[in-house]
Protein backbone atom coordinates (compact mmCIF):
# COMPACT_ATOMS: atom_id res chain seq x y z
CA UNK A 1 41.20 81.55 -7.44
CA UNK A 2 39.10 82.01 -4.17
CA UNK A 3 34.92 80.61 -4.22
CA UNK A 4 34.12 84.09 -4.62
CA UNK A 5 36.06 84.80 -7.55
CA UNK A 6 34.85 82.04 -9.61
CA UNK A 7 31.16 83.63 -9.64
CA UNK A 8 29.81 80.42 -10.60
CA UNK A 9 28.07 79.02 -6.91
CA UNK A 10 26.71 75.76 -7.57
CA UNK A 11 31.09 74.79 -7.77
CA UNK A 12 32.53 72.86 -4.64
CA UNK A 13 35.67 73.28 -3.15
CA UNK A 14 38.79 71.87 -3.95
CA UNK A 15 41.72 71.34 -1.69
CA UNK A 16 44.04 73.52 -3.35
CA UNK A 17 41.75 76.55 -3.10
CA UNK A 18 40.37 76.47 -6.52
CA UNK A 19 37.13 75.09 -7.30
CA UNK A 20 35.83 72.33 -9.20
CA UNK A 21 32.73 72.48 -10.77
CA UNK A 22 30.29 69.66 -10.47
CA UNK A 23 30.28 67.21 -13.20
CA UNK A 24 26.72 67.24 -13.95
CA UNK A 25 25.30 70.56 -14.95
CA UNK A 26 21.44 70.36 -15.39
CA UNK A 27 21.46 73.80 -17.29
CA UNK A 28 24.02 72.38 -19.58
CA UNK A 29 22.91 69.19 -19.90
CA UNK A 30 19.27 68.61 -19.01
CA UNK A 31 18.61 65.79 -20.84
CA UNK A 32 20.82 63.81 -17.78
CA UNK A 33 17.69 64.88 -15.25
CA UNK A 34 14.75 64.77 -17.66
CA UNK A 35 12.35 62.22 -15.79
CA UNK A 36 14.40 61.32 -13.26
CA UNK A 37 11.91 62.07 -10.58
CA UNK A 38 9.38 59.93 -12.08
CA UNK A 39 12.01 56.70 -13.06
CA UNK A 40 13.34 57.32 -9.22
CA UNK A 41 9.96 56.45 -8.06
CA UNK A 42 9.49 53.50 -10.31
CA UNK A 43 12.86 52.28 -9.34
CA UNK A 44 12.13 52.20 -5.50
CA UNK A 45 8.56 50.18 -6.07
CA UNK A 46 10.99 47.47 -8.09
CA UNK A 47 13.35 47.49 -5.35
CA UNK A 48 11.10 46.78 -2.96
CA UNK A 49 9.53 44.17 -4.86
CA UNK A 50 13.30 42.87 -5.32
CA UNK A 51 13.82 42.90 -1.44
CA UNK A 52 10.34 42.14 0.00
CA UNK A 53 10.58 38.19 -1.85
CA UNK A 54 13.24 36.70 -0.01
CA UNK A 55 11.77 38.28 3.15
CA UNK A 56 8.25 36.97 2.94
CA UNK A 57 10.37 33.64 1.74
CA UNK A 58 11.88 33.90 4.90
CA UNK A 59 8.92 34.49 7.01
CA UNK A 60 7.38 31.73 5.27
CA UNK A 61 10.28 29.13 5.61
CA UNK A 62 9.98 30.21 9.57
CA UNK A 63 6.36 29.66 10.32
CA UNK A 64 6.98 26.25 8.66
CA UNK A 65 9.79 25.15 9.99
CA UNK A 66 8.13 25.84 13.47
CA UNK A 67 5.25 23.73 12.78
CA UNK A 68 7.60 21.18 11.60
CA UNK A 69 9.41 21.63 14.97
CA UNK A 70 6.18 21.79 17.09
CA UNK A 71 6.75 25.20 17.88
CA UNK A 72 10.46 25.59 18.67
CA UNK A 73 11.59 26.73 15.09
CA UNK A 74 9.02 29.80 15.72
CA UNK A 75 12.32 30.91 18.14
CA UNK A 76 13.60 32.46 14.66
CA UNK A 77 11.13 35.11 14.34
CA UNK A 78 12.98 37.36 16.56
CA UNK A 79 16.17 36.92 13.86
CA UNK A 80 13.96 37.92 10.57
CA UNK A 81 13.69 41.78 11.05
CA UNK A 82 17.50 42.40 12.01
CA UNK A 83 18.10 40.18 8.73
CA UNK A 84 15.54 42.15 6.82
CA UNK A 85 17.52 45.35 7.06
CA UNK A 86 21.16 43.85 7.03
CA UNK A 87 19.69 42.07 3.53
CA UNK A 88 18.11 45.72 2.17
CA UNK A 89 21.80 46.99 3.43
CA UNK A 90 23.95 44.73 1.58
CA UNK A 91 21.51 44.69 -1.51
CA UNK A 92 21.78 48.88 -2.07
CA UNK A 93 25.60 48.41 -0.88
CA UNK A 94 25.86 45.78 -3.28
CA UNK A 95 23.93 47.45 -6.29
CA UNK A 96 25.00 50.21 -6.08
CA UNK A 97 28.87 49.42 -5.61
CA UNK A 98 28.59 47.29 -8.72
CA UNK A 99 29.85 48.10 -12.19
CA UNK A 100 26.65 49.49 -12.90
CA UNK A 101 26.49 52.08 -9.83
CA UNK A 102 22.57 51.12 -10.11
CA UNK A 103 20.14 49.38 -8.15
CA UNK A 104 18.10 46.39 -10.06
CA UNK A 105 15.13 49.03 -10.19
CA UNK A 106 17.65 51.53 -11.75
CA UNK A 107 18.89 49.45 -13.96
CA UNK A 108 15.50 49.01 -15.30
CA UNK A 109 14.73 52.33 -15.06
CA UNK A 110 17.43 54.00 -17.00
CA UNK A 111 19.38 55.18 -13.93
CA UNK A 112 22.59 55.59 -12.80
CA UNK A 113 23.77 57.23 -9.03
CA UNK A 114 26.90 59.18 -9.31
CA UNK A 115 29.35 61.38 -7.32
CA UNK A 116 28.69 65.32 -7.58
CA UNK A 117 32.41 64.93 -9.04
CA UNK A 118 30.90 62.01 -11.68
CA UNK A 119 32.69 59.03 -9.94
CA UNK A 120 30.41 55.80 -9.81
CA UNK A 121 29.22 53.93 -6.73
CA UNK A 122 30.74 52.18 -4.04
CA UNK A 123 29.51 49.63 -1.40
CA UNK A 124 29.85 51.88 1.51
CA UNK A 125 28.08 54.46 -0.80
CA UNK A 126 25.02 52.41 -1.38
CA UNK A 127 25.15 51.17 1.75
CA UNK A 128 24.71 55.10 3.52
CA UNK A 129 22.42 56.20 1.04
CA UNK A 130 20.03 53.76 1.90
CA UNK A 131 20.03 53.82 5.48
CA UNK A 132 20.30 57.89 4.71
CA UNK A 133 17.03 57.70 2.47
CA UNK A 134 14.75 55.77 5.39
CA UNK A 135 16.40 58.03 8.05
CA UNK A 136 15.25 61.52 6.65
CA UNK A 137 11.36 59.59 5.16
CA UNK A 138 11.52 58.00 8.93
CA UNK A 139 12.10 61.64 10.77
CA UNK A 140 10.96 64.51 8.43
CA UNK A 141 8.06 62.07 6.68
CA UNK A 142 7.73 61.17 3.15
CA UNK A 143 7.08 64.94 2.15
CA UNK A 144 10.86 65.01 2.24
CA UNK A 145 11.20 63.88 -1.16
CA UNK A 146 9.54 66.85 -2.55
CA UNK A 147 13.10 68.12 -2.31
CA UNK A 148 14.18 66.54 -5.67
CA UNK A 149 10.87 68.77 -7.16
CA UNK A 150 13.17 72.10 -6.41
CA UNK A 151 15.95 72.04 -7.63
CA UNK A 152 17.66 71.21 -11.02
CA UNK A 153 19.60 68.09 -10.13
CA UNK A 154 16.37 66.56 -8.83
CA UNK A 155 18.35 65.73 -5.98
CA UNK A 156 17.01 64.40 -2.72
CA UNK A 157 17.90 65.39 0.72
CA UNK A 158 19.92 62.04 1.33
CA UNK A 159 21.26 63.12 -2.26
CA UNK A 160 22.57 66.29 -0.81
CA UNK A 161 24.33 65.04 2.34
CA UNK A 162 25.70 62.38 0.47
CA UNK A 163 26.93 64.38 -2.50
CA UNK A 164 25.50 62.12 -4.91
CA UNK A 165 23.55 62.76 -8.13
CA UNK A 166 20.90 60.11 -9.98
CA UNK A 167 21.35 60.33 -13.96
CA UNK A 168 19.81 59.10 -16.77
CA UNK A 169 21.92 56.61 -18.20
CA UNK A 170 19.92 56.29 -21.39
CA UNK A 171 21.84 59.66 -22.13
CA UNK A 172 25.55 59.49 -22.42
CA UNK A 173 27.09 62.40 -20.27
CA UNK A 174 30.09 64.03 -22.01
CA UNK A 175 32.03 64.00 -18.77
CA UNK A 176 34.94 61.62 -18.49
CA UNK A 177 35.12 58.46 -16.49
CA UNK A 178 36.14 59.06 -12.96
CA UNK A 179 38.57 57.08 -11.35
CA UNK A 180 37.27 54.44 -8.62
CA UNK A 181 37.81 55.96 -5.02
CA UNK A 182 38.01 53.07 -3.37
C-alpha cells in the first residue's frame, strides 16, 4: 500500500511502505482536543509559577549571601541565568519524561503530551519541546501559537516538528498503550 493509495492524508509513513495512521484522530475522537487550547495556556502560567520560585529563591539567596560576604558572594550572579534555563530544561525533561508524560501545570490541567503514534513522554522529549517552544515564540513572536487555533489537533508549531500531540487526559483515549521508546 503506497501514501497515495491509502487516501486518508493526515497518515504518516511507516518503514515498510504502508502507513500508519496517527493515534489520535480529532474527527473521531474530539472530546481528546476539546479545550485543550485554553488548559495549554493555563498550564504554562502554572509552570512558570512552578519554575520562577526557586529562581527568585536563588536570586534572593545571592544578593544575601553577598552582603554577608561584603560583596564577593555577588560573583554568583553571573551563574543564576545559565542555571535558570538548565533548571526550566531538566524540569520539562523531567515532567514530561515521567509516568505522567505531563508537566505539574498539565497535570493540573487535565493534560497529557503524547507521540503522533500515542507513545508517552521521554526526558529528551520534554527536554526539546521546551527549548523548541521558546525558540519558535523567541524568532516568529508569540503570534506563533495561533497555530494550535487551525487545525484539529490544536497542535503547536513546536508540536508539529516534534511530532507530538497534547490530550485531554480527563478523557480516556481508546488507543492502546504504546510501548516506551526509550
Amino acid at each position: 500500500m503506497s501514501y497515495s493509495d491509502s487516501g486518508n492524508s493526515g497518515n504518516a509513513w511507516r518503514n515498510d511502505g504502508g502507513v500508519q495512521p496517527h493515534a489520535y484522530d480529532p474527527y473521531l475522537h474530539p472530546e481528546l482536543f476539546r479545550g485543550v487550547a485554553t488548559r495549554r495556556v493555563f498550564a504554562f502560567l502554572v509552570d512558570m509559577v512552578v519554575i520562577s520560585v526557586p529562581v527568585i529563591l536563588g536570586y534572593l539567596f545571592i544578593a544575601l549571601f553577598g552582603v554577608v560576604t561584603l560583596g564577593l558572594g555577588w560573583a554568583l550572579f553571573w551563574l543564576a541565568w545559565p542555571a535558570s534555563v538548565i533548571w526550566a530544561i531538566v524540569y520539562y525533561g523531567a515532567c514530561i519524561g515521567g509516568p505522567s508524560s505531563a508537566t505539574i501545570g498539565m497535570r493540573l490541567m487535565d493534560l497529557e503530551l503524547r507521540t503522533w503514534y500515542g507513545a508517552p513522554g521521554y526526558f529528551v522529549l520534554g527536554a526539546t519541546h521546551a527549548v523548541l517552544f521558546w525558540v519558535t515564540v523567541s524568532f516568529l513572536s508569540p503570534f506563533v501559537v495561533l497555530v494550535g487555533l487551525f487545525n484539529g489537533r490544536r497542535r503547536l508549531l513546536h508540536d508539529f516538528v516534534l511530532g507530538t500531540v497534547i490530550v485531554n487526559n480527563s478523557v480516556r483515549a481508546p488507543v492502546s498503550q504504546a510501548a516506551r521508546t526509550y
